[in-house]
Protein backbone atom coordinates (compact mmCIF):
# COMPACT_ATOMS: atom_id res chain seq x y z
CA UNK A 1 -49.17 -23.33 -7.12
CA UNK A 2 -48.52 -24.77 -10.60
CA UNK A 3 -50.82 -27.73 -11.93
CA UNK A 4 -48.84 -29.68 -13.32
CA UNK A 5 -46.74 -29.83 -10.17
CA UNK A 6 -49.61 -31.75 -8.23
CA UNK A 7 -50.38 -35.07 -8.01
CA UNK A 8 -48.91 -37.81 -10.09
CA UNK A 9 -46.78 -35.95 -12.31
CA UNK A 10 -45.55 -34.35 -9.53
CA UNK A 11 -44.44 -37.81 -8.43
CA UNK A 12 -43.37 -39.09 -11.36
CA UNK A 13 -41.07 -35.73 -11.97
CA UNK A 14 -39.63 -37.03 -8.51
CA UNK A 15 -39.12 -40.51 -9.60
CA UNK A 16 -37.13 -39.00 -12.35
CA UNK A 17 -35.09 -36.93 -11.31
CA UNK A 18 -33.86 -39.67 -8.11
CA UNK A 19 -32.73 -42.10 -11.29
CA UNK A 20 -31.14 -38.45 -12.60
CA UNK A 21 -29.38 -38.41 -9.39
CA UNK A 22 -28.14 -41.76 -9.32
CA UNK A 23 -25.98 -40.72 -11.93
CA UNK A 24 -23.56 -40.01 -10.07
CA UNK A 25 -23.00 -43.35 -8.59
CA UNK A 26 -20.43 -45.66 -10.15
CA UNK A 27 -19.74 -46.73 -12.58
CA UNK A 28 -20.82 -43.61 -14.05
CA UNK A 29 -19.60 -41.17 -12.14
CA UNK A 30 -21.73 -38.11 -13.66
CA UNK A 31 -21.28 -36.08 -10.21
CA UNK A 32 -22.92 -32.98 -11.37
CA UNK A 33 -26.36 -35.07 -12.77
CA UNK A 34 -26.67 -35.56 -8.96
CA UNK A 35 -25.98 -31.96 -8.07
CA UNK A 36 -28.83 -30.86 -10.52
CA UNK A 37 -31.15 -33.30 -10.19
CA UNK A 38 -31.11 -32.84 -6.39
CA UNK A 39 -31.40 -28.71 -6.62
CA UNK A 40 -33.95 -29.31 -8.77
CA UNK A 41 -35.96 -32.22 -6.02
CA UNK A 42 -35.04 -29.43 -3.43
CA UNK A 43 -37.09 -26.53 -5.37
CA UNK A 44 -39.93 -28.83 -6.07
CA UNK A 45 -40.00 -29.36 -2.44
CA UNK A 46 -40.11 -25.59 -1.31
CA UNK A 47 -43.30 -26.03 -3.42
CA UNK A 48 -45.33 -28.21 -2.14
CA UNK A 49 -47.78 -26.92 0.27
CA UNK A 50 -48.55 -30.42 2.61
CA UNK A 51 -46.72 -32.89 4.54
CA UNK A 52 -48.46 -35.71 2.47
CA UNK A 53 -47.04 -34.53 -0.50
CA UNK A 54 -43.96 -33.61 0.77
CA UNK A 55 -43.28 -37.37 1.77
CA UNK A 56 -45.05 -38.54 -1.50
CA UNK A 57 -42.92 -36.74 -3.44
CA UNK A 58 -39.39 -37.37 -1.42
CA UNK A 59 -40.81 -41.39 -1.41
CA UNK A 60 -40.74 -41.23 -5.57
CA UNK A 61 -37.40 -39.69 -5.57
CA UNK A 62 -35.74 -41.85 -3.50
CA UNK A 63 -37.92 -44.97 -5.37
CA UNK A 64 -36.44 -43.82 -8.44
CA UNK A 65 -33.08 -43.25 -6.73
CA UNK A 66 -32.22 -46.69 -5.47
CA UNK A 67 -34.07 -48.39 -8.00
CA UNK A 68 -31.19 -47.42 -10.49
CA UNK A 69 -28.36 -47.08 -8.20
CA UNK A 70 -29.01 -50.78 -6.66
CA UNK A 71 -30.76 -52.38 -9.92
CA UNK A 72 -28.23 -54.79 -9.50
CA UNK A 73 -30.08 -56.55 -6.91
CA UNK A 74 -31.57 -58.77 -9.68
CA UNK A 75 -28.63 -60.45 -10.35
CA UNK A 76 -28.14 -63.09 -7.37
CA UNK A 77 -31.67 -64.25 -8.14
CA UNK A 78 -30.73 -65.01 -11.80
CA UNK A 79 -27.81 -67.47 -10.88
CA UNK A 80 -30.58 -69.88 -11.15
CA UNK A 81 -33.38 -68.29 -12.82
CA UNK A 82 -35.65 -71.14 -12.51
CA UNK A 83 -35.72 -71.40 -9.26
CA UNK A 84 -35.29 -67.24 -8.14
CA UNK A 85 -35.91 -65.15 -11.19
CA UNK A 86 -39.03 -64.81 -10.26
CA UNK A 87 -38.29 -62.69 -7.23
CA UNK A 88 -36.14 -59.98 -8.70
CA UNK A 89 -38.51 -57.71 -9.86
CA UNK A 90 -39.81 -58.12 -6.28
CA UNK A 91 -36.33 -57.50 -4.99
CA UNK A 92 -35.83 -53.99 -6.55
CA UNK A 93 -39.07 -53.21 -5.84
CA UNK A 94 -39.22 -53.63 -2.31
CA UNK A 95 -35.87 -52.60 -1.66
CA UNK A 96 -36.10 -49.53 -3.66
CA UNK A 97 -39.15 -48.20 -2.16
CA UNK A 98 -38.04 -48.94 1.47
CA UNK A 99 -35.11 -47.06 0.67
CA UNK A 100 -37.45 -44.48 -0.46
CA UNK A 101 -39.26 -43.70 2.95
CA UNK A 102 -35.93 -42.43 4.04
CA UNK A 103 -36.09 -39.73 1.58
CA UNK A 104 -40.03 -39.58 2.47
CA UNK A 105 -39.41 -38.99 5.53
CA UNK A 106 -36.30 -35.94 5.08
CA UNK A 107 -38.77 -34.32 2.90
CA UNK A 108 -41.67 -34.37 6.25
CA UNK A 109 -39.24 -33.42 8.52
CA UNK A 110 -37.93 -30.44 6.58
CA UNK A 111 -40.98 -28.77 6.45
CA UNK A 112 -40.21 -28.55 10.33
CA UNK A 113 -38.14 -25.64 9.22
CA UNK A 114 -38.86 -22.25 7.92
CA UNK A 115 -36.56 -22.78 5.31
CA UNK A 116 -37.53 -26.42 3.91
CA UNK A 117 -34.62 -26.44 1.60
CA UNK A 118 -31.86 -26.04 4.33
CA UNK A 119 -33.97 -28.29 6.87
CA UNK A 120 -34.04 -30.73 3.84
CA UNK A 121 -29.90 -30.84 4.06
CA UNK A 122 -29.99 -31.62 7.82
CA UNK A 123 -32.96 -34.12 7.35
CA UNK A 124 -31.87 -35.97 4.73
CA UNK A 125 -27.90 -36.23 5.73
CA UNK A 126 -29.66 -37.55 9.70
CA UNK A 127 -32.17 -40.15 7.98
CA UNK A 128 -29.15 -41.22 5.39
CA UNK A 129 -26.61 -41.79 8.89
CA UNK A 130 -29.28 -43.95 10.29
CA UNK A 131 -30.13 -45.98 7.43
CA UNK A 132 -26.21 -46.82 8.30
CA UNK A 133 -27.00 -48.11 11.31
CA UNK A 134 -30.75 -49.24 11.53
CA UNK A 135 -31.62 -52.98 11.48
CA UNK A 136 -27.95 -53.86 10.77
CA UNK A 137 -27.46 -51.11 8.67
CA UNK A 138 -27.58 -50.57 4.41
CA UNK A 139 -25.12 -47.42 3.97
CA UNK A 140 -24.84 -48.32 0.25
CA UNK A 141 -25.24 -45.88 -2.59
CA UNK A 142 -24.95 -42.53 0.05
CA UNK A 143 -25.50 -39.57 -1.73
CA UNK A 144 -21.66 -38.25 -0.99
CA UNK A 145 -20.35 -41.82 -2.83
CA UNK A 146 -20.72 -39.82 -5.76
CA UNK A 147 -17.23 -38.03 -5.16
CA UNK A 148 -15.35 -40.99 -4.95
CA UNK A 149 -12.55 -40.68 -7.35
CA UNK A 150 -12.59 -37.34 -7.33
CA UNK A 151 -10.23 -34.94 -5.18
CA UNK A 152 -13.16 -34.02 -3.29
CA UNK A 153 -13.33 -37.71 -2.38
CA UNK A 154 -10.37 -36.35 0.57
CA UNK A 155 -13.49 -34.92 2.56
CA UNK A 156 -13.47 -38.34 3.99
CA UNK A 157 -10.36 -37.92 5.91
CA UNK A 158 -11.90 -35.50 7.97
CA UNK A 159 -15.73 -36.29 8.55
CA UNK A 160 -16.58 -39.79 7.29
CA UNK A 161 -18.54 -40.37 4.09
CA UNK A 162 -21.61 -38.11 5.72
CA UNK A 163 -19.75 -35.24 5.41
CA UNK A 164 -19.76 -35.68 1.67
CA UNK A 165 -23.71 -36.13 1.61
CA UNK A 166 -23.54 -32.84 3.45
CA UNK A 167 -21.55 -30.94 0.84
CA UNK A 168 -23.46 -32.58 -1.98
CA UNK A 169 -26.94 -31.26 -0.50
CA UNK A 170 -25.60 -27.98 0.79
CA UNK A 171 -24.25 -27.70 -3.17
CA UNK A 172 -27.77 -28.37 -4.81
CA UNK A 173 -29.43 -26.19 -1.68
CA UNK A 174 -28.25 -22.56 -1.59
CA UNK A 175 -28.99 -21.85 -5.27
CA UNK A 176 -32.50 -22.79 -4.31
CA UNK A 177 -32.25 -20.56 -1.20
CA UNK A 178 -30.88 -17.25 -2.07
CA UNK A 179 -30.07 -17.86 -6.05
CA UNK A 180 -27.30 -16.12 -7.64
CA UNK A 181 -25.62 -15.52 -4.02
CA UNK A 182 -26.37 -19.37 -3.00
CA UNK A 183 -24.65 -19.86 -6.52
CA UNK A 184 -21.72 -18.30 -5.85
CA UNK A 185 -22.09 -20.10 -2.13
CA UNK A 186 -22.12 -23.61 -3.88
CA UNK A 187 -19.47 -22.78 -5.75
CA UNK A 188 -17.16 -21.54 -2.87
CA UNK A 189 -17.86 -24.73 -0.90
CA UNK A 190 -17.28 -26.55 -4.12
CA UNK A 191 -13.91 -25.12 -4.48
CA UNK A 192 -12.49 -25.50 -0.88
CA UNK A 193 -13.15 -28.89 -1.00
CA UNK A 194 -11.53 -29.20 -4.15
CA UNK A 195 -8.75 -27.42 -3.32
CA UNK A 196 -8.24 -29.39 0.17
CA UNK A 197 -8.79 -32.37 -1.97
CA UNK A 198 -5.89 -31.23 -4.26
CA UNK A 199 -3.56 -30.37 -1.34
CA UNK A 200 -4.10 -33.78 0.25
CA UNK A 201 -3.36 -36.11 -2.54
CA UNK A 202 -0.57 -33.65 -3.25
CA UNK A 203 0.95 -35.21 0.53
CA UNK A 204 3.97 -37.86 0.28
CA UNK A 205 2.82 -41.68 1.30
CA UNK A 206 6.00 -43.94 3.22
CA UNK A 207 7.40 -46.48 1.39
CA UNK A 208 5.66 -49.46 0.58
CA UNK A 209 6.13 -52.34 3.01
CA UNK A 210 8.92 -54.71 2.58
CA UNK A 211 7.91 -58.20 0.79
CA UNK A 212 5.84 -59.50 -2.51
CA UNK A 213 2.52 -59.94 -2.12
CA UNK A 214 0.35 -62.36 -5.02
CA UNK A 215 -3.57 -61.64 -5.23
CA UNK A 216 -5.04 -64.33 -6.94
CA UNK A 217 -8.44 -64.15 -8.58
CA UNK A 218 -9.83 -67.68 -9.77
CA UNK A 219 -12.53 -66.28 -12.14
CA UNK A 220 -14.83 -69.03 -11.06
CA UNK A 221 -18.43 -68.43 -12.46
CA UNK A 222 -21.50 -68.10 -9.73
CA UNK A 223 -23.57 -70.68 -11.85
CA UNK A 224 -21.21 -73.54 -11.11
CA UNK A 225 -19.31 -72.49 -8.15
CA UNK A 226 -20.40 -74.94 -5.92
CA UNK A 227 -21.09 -78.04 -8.70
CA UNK A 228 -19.31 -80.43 -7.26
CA UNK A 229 -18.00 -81.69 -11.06
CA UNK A 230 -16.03 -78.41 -11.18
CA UNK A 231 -14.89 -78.35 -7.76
CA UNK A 232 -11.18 -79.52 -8.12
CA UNK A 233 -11.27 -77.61 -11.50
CA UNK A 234 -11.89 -74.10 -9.30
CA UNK A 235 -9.52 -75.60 -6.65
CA UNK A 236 -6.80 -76.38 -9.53
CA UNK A 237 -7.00 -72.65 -10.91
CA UNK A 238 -6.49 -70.83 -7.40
CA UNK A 239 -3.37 -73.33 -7.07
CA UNK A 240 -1.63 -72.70 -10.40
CA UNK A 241 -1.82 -69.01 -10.04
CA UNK A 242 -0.22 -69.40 -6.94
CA UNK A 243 2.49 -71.70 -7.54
CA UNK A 244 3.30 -69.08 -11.08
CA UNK A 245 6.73 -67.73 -10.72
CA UNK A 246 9.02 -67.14 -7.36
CA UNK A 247 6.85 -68.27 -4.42
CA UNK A 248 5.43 -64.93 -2.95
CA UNK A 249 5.72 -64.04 0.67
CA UNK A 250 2.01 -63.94 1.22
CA UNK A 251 -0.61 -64.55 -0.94
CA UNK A 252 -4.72 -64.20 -0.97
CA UNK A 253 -7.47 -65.75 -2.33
CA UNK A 254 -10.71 -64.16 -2.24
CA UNK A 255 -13.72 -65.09 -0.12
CA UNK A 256 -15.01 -68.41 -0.28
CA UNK A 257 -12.66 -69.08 -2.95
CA UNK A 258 -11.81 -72.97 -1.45
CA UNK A 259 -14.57 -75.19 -2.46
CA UNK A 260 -14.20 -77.34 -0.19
CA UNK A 261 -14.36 -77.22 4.33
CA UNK A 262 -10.29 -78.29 5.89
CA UNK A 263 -12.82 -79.92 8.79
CA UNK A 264 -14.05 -82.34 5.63
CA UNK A 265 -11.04 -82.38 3.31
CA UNK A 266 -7.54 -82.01 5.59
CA UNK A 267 -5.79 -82.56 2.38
CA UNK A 268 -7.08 -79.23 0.68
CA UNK A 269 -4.62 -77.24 3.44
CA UNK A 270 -1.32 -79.55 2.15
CA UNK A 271 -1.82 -78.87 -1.30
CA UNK A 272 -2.70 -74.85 -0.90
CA UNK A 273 1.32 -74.59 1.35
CA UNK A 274 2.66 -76.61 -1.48
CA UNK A 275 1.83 -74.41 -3.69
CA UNK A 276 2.73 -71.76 -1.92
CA UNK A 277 6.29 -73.18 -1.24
CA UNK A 278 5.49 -72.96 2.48
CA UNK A 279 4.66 -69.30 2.32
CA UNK A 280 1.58 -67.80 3.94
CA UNK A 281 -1.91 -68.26 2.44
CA UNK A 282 -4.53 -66.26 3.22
CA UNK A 283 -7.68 -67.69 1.85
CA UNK A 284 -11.54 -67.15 1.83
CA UNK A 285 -13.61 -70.34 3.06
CA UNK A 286 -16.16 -71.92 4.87
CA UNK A 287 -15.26 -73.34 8.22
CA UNK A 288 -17.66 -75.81 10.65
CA UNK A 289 -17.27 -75.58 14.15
CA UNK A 290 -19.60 -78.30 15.68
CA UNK A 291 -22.53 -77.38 14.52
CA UNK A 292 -22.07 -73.93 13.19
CA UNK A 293 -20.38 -72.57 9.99
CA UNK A 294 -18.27 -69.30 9.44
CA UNK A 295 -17.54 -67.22 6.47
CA UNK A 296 -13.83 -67.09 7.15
CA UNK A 297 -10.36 -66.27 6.35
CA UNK A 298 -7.35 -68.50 7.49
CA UNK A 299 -3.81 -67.90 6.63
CA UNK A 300 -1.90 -71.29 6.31
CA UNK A 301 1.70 -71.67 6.18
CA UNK A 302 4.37 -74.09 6.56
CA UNK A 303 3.72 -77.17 7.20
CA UNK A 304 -0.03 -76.63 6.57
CA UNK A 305 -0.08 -74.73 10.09
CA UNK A 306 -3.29 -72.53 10.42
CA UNK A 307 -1.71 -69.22 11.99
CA UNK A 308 -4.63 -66.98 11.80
CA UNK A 309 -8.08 -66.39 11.16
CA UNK A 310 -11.23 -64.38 10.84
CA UNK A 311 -14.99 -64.98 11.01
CA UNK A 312 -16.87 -62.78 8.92
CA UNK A 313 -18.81 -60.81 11.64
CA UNK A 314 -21.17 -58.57 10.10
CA UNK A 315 -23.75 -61.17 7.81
CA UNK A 316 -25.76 -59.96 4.78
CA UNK A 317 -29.19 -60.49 5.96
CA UNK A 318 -31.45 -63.00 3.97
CA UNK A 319 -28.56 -63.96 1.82
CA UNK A 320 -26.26 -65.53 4.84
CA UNK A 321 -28.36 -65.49 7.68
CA UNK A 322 -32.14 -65.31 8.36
CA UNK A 323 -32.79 -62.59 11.07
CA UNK A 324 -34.47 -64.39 14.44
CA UNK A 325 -33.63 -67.76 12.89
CA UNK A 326 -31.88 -69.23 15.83
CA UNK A 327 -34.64 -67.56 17.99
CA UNK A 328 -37.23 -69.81 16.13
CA UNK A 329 -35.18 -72.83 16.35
CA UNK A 330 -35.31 -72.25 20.31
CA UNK A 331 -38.83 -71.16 20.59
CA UNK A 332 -40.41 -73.43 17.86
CA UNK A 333 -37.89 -76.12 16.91
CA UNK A 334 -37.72 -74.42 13.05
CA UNK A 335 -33.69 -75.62 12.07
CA UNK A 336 -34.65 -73.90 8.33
CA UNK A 337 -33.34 -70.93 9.29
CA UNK A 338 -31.19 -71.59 11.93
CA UNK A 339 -27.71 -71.37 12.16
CA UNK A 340 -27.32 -72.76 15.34
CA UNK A 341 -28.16 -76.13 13.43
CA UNK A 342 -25.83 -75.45 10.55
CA UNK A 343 -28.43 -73.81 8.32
CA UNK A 344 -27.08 -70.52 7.88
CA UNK A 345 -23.63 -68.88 8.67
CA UNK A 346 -23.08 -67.64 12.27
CA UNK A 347 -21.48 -64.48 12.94
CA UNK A 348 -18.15 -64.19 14.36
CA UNK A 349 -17.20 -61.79 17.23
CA UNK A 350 -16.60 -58.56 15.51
CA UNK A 351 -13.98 -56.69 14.23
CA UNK A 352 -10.09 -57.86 14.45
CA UNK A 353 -6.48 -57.28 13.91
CA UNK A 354 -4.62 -59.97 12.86
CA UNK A 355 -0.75 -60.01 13.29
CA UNK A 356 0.78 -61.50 9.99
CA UNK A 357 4.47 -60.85 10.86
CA UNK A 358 6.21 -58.83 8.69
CA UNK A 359 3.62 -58.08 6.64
CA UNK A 360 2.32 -56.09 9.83
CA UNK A 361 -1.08 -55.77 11.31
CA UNK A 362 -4.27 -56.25 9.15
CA UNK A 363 -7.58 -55.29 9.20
CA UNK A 364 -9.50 -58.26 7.44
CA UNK A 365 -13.21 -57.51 5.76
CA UNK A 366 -15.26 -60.00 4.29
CA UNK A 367 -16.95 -58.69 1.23
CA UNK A 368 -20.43 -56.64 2.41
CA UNK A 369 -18.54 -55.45 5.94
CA UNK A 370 -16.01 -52.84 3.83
CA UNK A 371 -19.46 -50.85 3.45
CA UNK A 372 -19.73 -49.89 6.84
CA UNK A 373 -17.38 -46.93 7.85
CA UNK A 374 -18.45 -46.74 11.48
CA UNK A 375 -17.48 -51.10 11.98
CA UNK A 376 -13.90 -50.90 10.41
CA UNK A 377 -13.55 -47.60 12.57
CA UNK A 378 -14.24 -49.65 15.76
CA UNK A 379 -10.84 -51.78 14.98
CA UNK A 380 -9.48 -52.58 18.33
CA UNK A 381 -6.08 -51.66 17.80
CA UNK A 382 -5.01 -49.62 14.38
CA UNK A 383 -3.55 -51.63 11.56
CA UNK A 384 -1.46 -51.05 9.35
CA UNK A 385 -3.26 -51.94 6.44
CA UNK A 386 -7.07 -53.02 5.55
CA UNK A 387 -7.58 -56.36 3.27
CA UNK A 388 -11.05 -56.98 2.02
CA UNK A 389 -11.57 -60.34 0.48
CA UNK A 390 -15.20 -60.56 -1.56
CA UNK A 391 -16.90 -62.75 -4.28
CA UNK A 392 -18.51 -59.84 -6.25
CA UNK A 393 -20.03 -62.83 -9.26
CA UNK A 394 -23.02 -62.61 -7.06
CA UNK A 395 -23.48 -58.93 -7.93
CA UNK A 396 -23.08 -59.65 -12.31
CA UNK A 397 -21.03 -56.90 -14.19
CA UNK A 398 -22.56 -53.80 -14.65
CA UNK A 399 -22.77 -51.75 -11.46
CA UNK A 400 -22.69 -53.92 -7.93
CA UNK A 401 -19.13 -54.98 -8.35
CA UNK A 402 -17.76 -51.43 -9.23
CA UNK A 403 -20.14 -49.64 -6.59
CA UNK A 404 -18.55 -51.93 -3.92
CA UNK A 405 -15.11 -51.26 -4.85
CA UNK A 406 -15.70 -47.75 -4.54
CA UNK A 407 -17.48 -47.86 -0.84
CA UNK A 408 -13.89 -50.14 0.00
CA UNK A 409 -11.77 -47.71 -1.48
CA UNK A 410 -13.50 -44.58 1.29
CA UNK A 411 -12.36 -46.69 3.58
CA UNK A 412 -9.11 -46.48 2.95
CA UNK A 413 -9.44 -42.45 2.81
CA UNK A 414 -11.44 -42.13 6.24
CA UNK A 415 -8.62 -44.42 7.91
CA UNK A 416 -5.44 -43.24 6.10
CA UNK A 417 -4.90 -46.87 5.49
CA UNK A 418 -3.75 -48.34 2.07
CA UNK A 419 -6.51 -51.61 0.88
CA UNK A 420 -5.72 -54.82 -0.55
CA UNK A 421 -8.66 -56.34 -2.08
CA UNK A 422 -8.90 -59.25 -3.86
CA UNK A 423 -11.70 -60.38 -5.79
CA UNK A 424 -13.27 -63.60 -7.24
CA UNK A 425 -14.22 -62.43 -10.86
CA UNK A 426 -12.97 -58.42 -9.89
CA UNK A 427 -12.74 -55.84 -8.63
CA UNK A 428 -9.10 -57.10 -7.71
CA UNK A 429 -6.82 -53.67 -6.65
CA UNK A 430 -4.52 -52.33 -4.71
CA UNK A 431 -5.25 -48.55 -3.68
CA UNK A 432 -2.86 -46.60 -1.38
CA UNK A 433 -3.78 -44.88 1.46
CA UNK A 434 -5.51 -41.14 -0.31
CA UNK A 435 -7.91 -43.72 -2.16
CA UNK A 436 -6.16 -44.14 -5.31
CA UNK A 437 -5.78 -47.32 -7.51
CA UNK A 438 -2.35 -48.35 -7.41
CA UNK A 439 -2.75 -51.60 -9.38
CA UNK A 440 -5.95 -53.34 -10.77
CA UNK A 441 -6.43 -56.88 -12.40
CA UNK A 442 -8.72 -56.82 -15.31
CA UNK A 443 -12.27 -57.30 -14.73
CA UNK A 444 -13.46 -60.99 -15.17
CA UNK A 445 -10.14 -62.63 -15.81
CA UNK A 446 -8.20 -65.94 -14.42
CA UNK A 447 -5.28 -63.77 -13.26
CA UNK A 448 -2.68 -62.96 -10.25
CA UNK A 449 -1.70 -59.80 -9.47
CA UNK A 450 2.07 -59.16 -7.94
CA UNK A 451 2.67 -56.21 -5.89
CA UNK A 452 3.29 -54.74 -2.69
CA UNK A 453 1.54 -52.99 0.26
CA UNK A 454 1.76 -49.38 0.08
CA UNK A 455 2.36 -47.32 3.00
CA UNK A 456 0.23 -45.92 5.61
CA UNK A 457 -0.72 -42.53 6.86
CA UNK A 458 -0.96 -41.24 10.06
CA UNK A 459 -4.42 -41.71 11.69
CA UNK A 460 -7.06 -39.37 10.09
CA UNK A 461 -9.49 -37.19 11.78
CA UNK A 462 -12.28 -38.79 10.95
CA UNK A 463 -10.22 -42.15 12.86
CA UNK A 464 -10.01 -39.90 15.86
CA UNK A 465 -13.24 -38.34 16.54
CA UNK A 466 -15.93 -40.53 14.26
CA UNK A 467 -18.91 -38.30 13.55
CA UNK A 468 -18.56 -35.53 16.41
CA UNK A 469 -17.80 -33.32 13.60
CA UNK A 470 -20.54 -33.86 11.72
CA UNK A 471 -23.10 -33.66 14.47
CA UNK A 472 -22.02 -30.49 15.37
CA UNK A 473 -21.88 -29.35 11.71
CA UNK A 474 -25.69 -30.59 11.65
CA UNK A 475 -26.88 -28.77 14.79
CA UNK A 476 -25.45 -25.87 14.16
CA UNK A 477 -27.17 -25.56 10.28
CA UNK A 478 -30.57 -27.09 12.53
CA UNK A 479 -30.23 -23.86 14.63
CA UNK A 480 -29.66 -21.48 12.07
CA UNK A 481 -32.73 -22.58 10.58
CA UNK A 482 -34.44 -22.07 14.34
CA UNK A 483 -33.21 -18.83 14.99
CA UNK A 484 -34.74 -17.35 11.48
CA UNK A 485 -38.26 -18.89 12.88
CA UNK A 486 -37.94 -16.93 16.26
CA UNK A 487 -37.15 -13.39 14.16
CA UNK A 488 -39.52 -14.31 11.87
CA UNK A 489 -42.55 -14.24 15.49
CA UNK A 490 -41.52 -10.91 16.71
């Protein structure tokens, strides 16, 4: 055993090299910092001796990990930093290290194997499909969202984002098991999922659908969003952009775009079909329902006609609900956190298809619910396209914005389904059904995008069969790893 390996330098090497790996995240992108770093966390972890260091040193690394990867947490508690600043330092630190016992834990649970590298791989790519899933789920910042962008991005298609965590690890692991020969391995599993990659974005897409499409994004700043002074001025901006030019056959706002509640303010729904010239809007914005309130999208047409609608289903925790709030309402009479008495959004009943004519069949995501792949793979009848609608100010301009666009765009790999998303202050796009951006508005700009919807793709494997693949591809490397334990007995 090496000194300095022990103890806290040990730790802080971890620490390290998890930022090293973040890398790879956007919007930088540096894939292979990722693969290294995480070869190099895998052969420090052949080399420690105990399970207490084993987790101590898997905890630091994925500290450091998601303590770069989701330092954009800070920014919704600097909107007002007199009144939140002074949680954000709590914020990354909590989150990151919470985060962290995932990667504790992988590192424990390899050691279960007689080859702690490999049992590492089928750890780590288990713990990361539960933190999916767990209390609500977090799947943000997966170690496979590194290849998005990429060719090797196309892995999707077939397994679900997992499968890329899988070919990430089992990249950074062989070298570490069997050297020059795991080298060469890595590099062979590199390749065919390049070259797959390459084949499928090499496949035609159908036509685009028929009809003009207008994405507006209103550029309205966090900080005054809801100041009722600027109100009509936020209101005004959304309205110009979409009265600009022809009237389009179907335009969207982004998510609680509409300062204002139709319930409260009728007028608000006259003056968004005027605008329109009678055409379909599809807009992000608070709704009241006795005494509950939705995160919603309605599409309005005509004669200010509301002809369908969405209520956000899956709720950021903390942020628009408060988990057991209505529970303490009933049980204590607490309305603070209750959204049963209007005091935090209710959640509506889960995913849907909306018909919108002949624009076809839509799968509508609000913001934070285009991170889970498993939710927009439980769509109860396939659309033809997905539209996510999101107010990304809350996230600032470095990283959360750009890291959310490119969880939204897997989706539209693992479902073979072109995206619409549309954006308060950006990422406003249009990406066809392999993934790829098709049209983008600038970042943080008062602007309206005119397009269409491109075409869709047969349904994907990963559609089909959902993570069968993977768990198979898991317990087959799980008994590898316990068949070299029985030879190794006799």
């Amino acid at each position: 055993m090496i000194d300095w390996l022990t103890g806290k330098r040990r730790g802080a090497l971890a620490f390290g090299l998890g930022a090293l790996a973040a890398l790879g995240q956007a919007p930088w992108g540096f894939w292979w910092a990722t693969l290294a770093a995480m070869a190099v966390l895998i052969w420090l972890l052949e080399r420690v001796v105990d399970r207490r260091g084993a987790f101590w040193t898997g905890l630091c690394a994925g500290t450091g990990y998601f303590a770069l990867a989701l330092s954009w947490i800070v920014e919704p508690f600097l909107i007002d930093i007199a009144a939140t600043g002074w949680m954000a330092p709590f914020a990354v630190v909590l989150l990151s290290a919470g985060l962290g016992l995932f990667w504790g834990a992988a590192a424990v649970l390899a050691r279960l194997f007689p080859r702690p590298a490999l049992g590492f791989v089928v750890a780590f790519v288990a713990l990361e499909w539960l933190r999916g899933v767990i209390l609500t789920g977090f799947p943000w910042a997966m170690l496979g969202h590194v290849w998005i962008g990429t060719p090797l991005d196309q892995l999707a298609a077939l397994g679900g984002p997992s499968v890329l965590s899988l070919v990430t690890l089992l990249a950074a692991a062989l070298p570490v098991l069997w050297r020059w020969r795991g080298a060469a391995g890595s590099a062979l599993i590199l390749a065919a999922a390049l070259g797959f990659g390459l084949w499928r974005l090499n496949q035609p897409l159908p036509d685009p659908r028929p009809g003009m499409l207008r994405l507006v994004q209103p550029n309205a700043e966090q900080s005054m969003k809801w100041e009722a002074a600027r109100a009509r001025e936020f209101l005004d901006r959304l309205l110009t952009l979409t009265a600009k030019g022809s009237p389009a056959d179907l335009t969207v706002w982004p998510e609680t775009s509409v300062p204002y509640m139709l319930e409260y303010a009728p007028e608000v729904a006259g003056m968004v079909v005027r605008a329109s010239g009678g055409k379909p809007v599809a807009l992000g914005i608070q709704r009241a329902e006795g005494d509950r309130f939705y995160n919603s999208l309605r599409v309005l047409e005509g004669a200010a006609v509301e002809t369908a609608r969405y209520d956000k289903a899956h709720l950021v925790p903390f942020g628009e609900y408060i988990p057991f709030g209505d529970l303490a309402y009933d049980w204590f009479g607490l309305k603070a956190f209750a959204a049963q008495a209007g005091n935090t959004y209710s959640d509506g009943p889960g995913p849907q298809v909306l018909d919108l004519g002949s624009f076809g069949k839509v799968l509508p995501l609000i913001c934070y619910e285009a991170i889970f792949p498993r939710e927009v793979n439980a769509m109860p009848e396939r659309a033809d396209w997905i539209l996510q609608i999101t107010n990304d100010a809350w996230f600032g301009i470095r990283t959360g914005p750009f890291q959310h666009f490119a969880q939204a765009r897997l989706r539209a790999i693992e479902q073979g389904l072109p995206l619409i998303r549309v954006a308060n202050t950006g990422v406003t796009a249009v990406v066809d059904a392999h993934g790829r951006v098709v049209q983008e508005l600038p970042f943080g700009t008062m602007a309206a995008l005119d397009t269409q919807v491109p075409g869709a793709l047969p349904p994907t494997p990963w559609s089909r069969w959902g993570d069968g693949p993977l768990a198979l591809l898991l317990a087959g490397l799980a008994a590898v790893a316990f068949n070299r334990r029985r030879r190794a007995a006799h």
